[in-house]
C-alpha atoms as a PDB file:
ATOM      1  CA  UNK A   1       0.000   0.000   0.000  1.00  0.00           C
ATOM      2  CA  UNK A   2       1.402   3.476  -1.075  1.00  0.00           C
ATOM      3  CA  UNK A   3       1.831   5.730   1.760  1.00  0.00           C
ATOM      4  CA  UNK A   4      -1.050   8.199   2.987  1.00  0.00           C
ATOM      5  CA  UNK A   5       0.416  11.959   2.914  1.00  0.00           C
ATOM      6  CA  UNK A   6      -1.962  14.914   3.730  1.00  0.00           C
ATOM      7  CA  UNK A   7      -2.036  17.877   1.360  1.00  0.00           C
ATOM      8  CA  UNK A   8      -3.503  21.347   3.066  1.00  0.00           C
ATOM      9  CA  UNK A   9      -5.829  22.736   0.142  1.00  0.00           C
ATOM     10  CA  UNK A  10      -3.848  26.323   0.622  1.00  0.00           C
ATOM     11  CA  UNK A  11      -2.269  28.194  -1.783  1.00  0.00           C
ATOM     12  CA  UNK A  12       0.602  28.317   0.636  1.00  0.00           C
ATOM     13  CA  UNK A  13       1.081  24.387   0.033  1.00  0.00           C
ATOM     14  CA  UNK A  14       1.035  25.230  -3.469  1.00  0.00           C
ATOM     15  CA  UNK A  15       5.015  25.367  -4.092  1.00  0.00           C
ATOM     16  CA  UNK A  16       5.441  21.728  -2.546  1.00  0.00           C
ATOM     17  CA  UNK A  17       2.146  20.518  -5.017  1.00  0.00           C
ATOM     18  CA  UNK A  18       4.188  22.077  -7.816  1.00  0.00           C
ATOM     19  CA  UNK A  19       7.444  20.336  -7.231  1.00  0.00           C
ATOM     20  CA  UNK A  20       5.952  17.288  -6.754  1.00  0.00           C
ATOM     21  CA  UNK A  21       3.993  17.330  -9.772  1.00  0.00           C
ATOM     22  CA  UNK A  22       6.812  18.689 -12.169  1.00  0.00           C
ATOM     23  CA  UNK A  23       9.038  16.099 -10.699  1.00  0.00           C
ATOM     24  CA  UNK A  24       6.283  13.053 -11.159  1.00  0.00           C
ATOM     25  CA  UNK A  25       6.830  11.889  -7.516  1.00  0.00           C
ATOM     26  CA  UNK A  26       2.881  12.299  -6.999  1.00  0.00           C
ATOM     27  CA  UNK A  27       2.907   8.695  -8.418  1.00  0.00           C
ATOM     28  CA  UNK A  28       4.455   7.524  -5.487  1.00  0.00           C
ATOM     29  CA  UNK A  29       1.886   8.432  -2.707  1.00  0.00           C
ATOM     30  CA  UNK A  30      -1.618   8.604  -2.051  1.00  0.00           C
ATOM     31  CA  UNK A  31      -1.994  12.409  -1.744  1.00  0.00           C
ATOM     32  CA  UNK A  32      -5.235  13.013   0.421  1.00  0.00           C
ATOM     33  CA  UNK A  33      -6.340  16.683   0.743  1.00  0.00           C
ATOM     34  CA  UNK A  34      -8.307  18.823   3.602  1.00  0.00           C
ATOM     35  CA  UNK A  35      -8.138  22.322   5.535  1.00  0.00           C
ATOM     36  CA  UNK A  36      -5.229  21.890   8.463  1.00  0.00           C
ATOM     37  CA  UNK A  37      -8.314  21.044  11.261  1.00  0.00           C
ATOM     38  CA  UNK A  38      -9.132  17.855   8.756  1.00  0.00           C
ATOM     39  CA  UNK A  39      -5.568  16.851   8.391  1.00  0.00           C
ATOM     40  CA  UNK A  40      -5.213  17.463  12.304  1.00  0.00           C
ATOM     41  CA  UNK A  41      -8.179  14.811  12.779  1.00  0.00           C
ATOM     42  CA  UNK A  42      -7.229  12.544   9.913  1.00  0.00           C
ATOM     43  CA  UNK A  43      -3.359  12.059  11.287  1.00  0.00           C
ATOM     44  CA  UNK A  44      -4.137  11.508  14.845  1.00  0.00           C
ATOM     45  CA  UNK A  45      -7.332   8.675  13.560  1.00  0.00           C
ATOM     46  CA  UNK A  46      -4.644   7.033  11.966  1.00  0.00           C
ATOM     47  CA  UNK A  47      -5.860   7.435   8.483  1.00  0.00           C
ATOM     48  CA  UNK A  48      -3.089   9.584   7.129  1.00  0.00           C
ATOM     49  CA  UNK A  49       0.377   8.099   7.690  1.00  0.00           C
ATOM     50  CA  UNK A  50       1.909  12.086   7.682  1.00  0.00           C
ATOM     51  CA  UNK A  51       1.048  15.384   6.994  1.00  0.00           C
ATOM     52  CA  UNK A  52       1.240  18.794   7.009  1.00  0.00           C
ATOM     53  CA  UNK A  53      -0.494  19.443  10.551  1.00  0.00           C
ATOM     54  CA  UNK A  54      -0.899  22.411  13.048  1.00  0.00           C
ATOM     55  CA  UNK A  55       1.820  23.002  15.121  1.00  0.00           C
ATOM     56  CA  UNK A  56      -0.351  22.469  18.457  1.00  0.00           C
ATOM     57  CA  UNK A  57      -1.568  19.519  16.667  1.00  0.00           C
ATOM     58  CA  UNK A  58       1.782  17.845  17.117  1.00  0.00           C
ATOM     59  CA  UNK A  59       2.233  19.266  21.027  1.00  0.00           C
ATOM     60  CA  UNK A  60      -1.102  17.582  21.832  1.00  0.00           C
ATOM     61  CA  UNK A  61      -0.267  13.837  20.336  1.00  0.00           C
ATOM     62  CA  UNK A  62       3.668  14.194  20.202  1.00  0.00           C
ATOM     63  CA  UNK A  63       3.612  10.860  22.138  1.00  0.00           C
ATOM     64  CA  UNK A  64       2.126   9.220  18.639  1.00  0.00           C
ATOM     65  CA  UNK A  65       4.167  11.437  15.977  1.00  0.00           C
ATOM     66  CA  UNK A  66       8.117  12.644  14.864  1.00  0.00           C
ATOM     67  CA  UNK A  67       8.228  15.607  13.131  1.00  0.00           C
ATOM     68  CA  UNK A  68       9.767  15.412   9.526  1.00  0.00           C
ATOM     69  CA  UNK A  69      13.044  17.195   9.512  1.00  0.00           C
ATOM     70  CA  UNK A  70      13.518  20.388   7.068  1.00  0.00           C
ATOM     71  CA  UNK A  71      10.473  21.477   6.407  1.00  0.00           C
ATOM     72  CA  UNK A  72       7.326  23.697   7.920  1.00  0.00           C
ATOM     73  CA  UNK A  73       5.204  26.355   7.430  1.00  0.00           C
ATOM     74  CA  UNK A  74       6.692  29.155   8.785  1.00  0.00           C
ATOM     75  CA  UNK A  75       7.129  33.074   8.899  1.00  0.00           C
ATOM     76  CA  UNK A  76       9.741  35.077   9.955  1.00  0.00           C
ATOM     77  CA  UNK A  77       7.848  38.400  10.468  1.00  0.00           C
ATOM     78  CA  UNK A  78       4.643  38.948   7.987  1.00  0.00           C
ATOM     79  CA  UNK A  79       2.708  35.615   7.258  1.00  0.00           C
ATOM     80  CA  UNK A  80       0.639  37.633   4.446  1.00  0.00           C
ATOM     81  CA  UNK A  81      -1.944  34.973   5.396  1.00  0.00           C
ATOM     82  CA  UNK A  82      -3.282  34.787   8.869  1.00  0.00           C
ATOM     83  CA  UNK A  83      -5.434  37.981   9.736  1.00  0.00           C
ATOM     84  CA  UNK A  84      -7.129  39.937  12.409  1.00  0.00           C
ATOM     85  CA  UNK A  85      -9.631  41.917  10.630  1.00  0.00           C
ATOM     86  CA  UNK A  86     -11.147  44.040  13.122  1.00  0.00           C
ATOM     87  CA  UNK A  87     -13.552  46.748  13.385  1.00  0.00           C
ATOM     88  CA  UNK A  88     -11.879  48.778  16.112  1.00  0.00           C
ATOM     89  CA  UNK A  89      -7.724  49.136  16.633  1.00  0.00           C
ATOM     90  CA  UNK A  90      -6.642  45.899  18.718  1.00  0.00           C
ATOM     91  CA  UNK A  91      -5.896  47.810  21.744  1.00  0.00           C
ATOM     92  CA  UNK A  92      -9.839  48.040  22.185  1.00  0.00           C
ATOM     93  CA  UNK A  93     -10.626  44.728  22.182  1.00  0.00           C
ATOM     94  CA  UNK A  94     -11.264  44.266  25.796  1.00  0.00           C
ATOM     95  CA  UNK A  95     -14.685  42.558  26.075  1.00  0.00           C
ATOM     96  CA  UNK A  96     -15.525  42.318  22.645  1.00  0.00           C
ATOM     97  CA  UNK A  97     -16.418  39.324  20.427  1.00  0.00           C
ATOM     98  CA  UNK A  98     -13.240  37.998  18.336  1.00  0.00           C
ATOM     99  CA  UNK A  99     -14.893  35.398  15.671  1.00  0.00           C
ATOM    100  CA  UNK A 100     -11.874  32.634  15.415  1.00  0.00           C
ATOM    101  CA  UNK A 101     -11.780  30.366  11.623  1.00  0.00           C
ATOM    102  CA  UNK A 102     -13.088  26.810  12.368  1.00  0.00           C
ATOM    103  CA  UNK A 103     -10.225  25.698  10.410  1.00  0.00           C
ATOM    104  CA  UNK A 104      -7.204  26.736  12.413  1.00  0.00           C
ATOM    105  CA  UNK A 105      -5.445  25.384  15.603  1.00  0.00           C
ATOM    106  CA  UNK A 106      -2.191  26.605  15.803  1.00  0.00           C
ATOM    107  CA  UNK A 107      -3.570  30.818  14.723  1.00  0.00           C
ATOM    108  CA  UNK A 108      -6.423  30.247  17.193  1.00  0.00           C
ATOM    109  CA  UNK A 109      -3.813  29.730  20.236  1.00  0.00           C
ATOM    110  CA  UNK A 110      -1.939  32.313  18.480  1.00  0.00           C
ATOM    111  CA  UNK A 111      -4.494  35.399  18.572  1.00  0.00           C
ATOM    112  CA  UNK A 112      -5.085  34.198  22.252  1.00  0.00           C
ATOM    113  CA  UNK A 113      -1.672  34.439  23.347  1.00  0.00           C
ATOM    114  CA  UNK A 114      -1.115  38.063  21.711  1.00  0.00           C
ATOM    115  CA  UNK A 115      -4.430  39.114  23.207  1.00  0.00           C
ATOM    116  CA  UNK A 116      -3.664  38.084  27.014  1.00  0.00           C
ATOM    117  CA  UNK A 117      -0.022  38.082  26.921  1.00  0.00           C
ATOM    118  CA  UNK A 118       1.196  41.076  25.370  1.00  0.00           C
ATOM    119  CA  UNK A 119      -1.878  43.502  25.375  1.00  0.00           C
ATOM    120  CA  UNK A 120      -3.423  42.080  28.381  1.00  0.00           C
ATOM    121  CA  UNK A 121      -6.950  42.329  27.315  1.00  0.00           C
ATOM    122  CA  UNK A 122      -9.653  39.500  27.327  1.00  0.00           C
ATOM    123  CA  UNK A 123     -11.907  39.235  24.471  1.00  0.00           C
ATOM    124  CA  UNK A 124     -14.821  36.951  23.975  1.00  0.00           C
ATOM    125  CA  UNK A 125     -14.392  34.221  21.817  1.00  0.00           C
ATOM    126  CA  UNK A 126     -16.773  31.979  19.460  1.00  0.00           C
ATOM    127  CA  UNK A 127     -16.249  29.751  16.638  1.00  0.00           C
ATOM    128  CA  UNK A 128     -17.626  30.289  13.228  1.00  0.00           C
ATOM    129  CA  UNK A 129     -17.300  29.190   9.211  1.00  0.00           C
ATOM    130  CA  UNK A 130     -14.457  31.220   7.696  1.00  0.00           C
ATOM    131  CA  UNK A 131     -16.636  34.406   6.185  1.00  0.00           C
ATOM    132  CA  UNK A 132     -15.823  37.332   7.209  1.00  0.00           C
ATOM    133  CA  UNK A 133     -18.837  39.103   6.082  1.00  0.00           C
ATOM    134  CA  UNK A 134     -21.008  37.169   8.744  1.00  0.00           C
ATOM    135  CA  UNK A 135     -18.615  36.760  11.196  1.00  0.00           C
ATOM    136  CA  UNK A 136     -18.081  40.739  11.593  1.00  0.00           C
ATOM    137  CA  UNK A 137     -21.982  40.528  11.700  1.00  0.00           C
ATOM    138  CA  UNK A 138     -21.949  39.059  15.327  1.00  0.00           C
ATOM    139  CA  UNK A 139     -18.319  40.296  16.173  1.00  0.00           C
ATOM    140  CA  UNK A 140     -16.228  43.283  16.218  1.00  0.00           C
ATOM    141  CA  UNK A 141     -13.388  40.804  15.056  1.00  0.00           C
ATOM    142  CA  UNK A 142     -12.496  38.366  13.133  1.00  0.00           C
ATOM    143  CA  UNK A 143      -9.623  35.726  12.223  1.00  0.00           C
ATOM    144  CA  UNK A 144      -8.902  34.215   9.181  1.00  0.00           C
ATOM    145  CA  UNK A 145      -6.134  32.051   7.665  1.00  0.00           C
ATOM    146  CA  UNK A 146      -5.144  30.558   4.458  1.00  0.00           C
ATOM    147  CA  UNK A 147      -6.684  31.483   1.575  1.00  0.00           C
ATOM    148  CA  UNK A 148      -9.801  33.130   3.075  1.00  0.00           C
ATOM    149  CA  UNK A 149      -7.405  35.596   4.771  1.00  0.00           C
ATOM    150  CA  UNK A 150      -5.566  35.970   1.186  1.00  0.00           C
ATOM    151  CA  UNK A 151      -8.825  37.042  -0.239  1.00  0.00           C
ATOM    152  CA  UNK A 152     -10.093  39.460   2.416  1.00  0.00           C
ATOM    153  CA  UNK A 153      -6.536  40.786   2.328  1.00  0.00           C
ATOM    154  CA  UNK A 154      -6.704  41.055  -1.715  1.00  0.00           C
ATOM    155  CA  UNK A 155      -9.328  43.500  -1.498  1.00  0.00           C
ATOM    156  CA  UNK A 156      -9.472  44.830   1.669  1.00  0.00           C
ATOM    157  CA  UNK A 157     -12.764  46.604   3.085  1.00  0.00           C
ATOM    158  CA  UNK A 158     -10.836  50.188   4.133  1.00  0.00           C
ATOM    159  CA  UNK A 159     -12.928  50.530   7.708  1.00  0.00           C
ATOM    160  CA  UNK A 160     -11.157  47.587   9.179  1.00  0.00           C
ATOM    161  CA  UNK A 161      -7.934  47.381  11.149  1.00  0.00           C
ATOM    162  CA  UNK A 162      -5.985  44.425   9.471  1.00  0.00           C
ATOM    163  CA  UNK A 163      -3.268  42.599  11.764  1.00  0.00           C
ATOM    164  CA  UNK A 164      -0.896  39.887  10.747  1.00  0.00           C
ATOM    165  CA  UNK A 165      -0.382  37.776  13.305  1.00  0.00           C
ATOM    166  CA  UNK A 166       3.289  36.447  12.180  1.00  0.00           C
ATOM    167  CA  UNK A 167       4.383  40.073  12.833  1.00  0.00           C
ATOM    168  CA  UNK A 168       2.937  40.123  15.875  1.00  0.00           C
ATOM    169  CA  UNK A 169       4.509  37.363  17.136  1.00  0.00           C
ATOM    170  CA  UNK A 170       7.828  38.535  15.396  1.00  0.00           C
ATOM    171  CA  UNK A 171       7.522  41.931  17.290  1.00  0.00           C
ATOM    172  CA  UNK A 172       6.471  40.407  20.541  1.00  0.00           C
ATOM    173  CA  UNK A 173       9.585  37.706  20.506  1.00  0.00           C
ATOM    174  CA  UNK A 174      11.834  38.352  17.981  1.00  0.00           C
ATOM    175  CA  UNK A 175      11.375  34.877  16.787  1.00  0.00           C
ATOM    176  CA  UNK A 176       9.654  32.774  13.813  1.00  0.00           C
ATOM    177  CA  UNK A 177       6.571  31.631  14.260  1.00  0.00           C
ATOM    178  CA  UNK A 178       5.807  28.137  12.512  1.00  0.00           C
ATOM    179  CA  UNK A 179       2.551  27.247  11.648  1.00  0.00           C
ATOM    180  CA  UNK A 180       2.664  24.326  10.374  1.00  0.00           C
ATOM    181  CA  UNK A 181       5.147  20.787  10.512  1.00  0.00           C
ATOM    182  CA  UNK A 182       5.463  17.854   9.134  1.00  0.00           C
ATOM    183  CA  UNK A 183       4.846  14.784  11.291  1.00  0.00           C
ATOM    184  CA  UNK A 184       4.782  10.776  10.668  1.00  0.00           C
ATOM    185  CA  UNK A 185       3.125   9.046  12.890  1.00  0.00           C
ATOM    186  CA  UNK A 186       5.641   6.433  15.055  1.00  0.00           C
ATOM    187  CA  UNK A 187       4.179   3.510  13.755  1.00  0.00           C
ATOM    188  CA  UNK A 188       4.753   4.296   9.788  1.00  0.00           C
ATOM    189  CA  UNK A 189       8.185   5.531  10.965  1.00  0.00           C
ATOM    190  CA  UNK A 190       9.079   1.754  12.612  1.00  0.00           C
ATOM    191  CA  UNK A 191       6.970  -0.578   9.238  1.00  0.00           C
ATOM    192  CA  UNK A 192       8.510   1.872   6.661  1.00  0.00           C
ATOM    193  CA  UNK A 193      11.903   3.380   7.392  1.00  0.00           C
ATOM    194  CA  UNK A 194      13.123   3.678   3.508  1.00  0.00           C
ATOM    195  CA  UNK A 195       9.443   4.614   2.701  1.00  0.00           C
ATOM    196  CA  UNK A 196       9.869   7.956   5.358  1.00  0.00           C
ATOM    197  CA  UNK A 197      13.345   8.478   4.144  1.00  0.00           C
ATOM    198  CA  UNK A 198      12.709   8.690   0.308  1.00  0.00           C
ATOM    199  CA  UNK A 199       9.549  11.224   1.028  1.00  0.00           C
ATOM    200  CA  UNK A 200      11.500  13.501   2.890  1.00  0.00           C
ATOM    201  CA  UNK A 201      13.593  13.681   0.234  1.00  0.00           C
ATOM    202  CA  UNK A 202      11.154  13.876  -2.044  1.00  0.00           C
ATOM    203  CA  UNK A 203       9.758  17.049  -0.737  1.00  0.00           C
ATOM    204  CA  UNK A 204      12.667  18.624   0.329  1.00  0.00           C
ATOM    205  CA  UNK A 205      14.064  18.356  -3.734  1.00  0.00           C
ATOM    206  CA  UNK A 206      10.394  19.097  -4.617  1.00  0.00           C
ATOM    207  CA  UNK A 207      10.622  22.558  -2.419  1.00  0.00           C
ATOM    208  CA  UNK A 208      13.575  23.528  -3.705  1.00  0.00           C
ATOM    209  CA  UNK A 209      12.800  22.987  -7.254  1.00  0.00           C
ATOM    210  CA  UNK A 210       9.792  25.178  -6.431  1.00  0.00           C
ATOM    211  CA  UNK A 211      11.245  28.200  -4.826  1.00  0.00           C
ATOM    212  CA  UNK A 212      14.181  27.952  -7.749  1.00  0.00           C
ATOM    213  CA  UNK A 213      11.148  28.420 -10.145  1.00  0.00           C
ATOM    214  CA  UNK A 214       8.722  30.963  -8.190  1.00  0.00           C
ATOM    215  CA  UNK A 215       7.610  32.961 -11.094  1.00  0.00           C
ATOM    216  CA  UNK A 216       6.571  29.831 -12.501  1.00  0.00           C
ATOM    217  CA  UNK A 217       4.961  28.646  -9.390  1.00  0.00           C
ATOM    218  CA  UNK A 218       2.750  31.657  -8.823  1.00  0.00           C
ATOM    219  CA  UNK A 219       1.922  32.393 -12.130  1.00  0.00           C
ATOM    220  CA  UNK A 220       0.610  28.004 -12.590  1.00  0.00           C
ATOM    221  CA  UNK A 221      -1.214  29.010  -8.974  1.00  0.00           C
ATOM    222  CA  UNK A 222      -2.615  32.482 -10.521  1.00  0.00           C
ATOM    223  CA  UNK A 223      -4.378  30.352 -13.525  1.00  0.00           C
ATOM    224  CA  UNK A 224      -7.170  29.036 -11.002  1.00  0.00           C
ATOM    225  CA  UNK A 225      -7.285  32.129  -8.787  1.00  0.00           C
ATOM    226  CA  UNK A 226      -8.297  35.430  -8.423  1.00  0.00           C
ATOM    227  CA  UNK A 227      -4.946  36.763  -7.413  1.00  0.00           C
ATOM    228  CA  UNK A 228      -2.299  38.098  -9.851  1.00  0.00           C
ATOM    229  CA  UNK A 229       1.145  36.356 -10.046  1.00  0.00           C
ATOM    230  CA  UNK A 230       3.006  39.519  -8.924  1.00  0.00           C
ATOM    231  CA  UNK A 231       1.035  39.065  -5.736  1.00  0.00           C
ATOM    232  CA  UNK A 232       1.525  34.943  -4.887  1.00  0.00           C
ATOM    233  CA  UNK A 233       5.300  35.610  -5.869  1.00  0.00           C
ATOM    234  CA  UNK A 234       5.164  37.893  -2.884  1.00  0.00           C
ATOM    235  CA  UNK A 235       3.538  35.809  -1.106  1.00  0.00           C
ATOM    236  CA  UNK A 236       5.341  32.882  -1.449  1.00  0.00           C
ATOM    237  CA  UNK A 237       8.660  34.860  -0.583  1.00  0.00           C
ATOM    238  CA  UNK A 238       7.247  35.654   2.451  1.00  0.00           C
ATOM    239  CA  UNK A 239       7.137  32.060   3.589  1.00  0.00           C
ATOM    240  CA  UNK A 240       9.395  30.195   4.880  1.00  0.00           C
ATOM    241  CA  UNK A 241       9.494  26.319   4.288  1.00  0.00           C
ATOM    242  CA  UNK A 242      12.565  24.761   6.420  1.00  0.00           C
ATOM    243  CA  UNK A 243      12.829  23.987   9.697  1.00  0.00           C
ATOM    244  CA  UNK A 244      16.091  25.248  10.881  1.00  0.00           C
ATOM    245  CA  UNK A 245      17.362  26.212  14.769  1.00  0.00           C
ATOM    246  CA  UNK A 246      16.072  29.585  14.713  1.00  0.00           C
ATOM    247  CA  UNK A 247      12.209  28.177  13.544  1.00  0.00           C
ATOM    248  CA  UNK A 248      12.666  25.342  16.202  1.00  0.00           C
ATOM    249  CA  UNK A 249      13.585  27.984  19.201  1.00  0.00           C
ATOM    250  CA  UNK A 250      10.530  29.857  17.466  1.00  0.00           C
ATOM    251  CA  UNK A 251       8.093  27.019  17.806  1.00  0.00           C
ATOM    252  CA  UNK A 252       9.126  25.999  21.287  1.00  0.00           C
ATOM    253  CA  UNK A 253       8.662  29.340  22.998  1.00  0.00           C
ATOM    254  CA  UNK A 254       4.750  29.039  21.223  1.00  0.00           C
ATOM    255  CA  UNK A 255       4.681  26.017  23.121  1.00  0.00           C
ATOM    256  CA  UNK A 256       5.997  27.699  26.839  1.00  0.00           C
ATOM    257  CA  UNK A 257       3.246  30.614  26.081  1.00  0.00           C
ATOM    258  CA  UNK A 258       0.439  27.826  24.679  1.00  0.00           C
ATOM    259  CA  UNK A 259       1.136  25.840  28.044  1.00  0.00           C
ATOM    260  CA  UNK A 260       1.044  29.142  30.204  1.00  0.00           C
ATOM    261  CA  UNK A 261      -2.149  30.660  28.797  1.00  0.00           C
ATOM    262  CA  UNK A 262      -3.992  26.779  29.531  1.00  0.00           C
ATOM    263  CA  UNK A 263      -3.884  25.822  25.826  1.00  0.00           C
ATOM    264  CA  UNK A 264      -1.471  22.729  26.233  1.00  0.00           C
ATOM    265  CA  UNK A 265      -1.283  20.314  29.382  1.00  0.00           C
ATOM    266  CA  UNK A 266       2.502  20.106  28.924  1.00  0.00           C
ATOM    267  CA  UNK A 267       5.191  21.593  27.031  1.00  0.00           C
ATOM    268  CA  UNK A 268       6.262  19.005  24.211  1.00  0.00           C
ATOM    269  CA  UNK A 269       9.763  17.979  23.580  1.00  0.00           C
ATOM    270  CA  UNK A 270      10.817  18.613  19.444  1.00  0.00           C
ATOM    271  CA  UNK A 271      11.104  15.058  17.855  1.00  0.00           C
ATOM    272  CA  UNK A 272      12.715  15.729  14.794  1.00  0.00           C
ATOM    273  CA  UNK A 273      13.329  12.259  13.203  1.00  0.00           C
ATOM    274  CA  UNK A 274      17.036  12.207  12.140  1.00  0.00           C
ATOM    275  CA  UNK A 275      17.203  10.596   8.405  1.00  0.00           C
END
């Protein structure tokens, strides 16, 4: 049986799809796609073998994963994709309803940390479908990520305040934030050693045959999307996709603030499978 790899249906996944089809190493998986909260359920059910999944994901069932070496979602500074849209400036947020995606995990824990932690106000929060038109209905905020944040960012309505929430974290620690990481679950790792090893390499040469071709990338991505290429190459460049010292030191300090503010029972330790 080929092995079962998530795919998040974001344009921000995009340059990894791209390398993988151009280099024809889609015939070598079962590619199963879903928004990061699927991919989050799918992985931990045990019908994915990895994925791309939510950082918190991984720090609430590190016991049953290792995270793929090289490789994340990540942002040093603006995300360009994860939004507070908000009808009053953040500051005056006190008390008021904040509408969180129903897709997210890791942006959700995010917006709560920046909110409590670092301008010590508590909102209200609810849930809701990823609109912002009716989520600004019943709130006086709203967070979005992926390419429903793209969008509302494309063409922005000017009476909102618009906050990324990568450069929040970047100006509130200095450090990355990662969004997203890899992870295998332990038991794939153990029946399928070779079968982990040639998929990380796999997408690592599939990345980097990507960002060597960006123009290319955004401008295949641009065909099926409102968005010009201009704008997805800027994008894209403000992604990063390894997984290096300064993103790990990034993503364990989200973890120390997560576990603080109640949103993780214990601060995980970084498995980073060494292949």
């Amino acid at each position: 049986m080929r092995p079962r790899v998530g795919h998040i249906q974001f344009i921000n996944c995009f340059p990894l799809f791209y390398g993988l089809i151009e280099k024809k190493f889609l015939l070598e998986v079962d590619l199963i796609k879903g928004n990061p909260t699927d991919l989050n359920r799918m992985l931990k059910d045990n019908l994915l073998d990895l994925a791309p999944i939510s950082s918190i994901a991984y720090a609430r069932n590190y016991k049953d994963y290792v995270i793929m070496p090289d490789i994340s979602i990540s942002a040093d500074g603006d995300v360009k994709s994860i939004y507070l849209f908000s009808k009053l400036p953040i500051q005056e947020l006190h008390g008021k309803k904040i509408a969180l995606t129903n897709i997210s995990a890791t942006s959700v824990g995010l917006v709560r940390i920046i909110m409590s932690r670092y301008y010590g106000i508590i909102p209200e929060y609810f849930t809701s479908a990823p609109e912002l038109g009716a989520m600004l209905r019943e709130a006086d905020a709203a967070l979005l990520i992926g390419d429903d944040a793209l969008r509302a960012k494309y063409r922005p309505d000017e009476r909102l305040y618009i906050y990324d929430m990568g450069n929040e974290w970047k100006q509130f620690t200095g450090l990355p934030m990662v969004f997203a990481v890899w992870a295998i679950r332990k038991d794939f790792v153990n029946r399928q050693p070779d079968q982990v090893r040639l998929i990380k390499n796999m997408f690592i040469e599939s990345m980097n045959y990507s960002l060597a071709n960006i123009q290319a990338v955004a401008e295949k991505a641009a065909q099926w999307e409102e968005f010009s290429a201009d704008y997805l190459v800027d994008y894209f460049n403000s992604l990063k996709f390894d997984f290096d010292a300064g993103k790990q030191e990034g993503l364990l300090e989200y973890y120390r603030q997560a576990f603080e503010q109640g949103l993780l029972d214990e601060i995980p330790p970084l498995q980073v499978l060494d292949i």
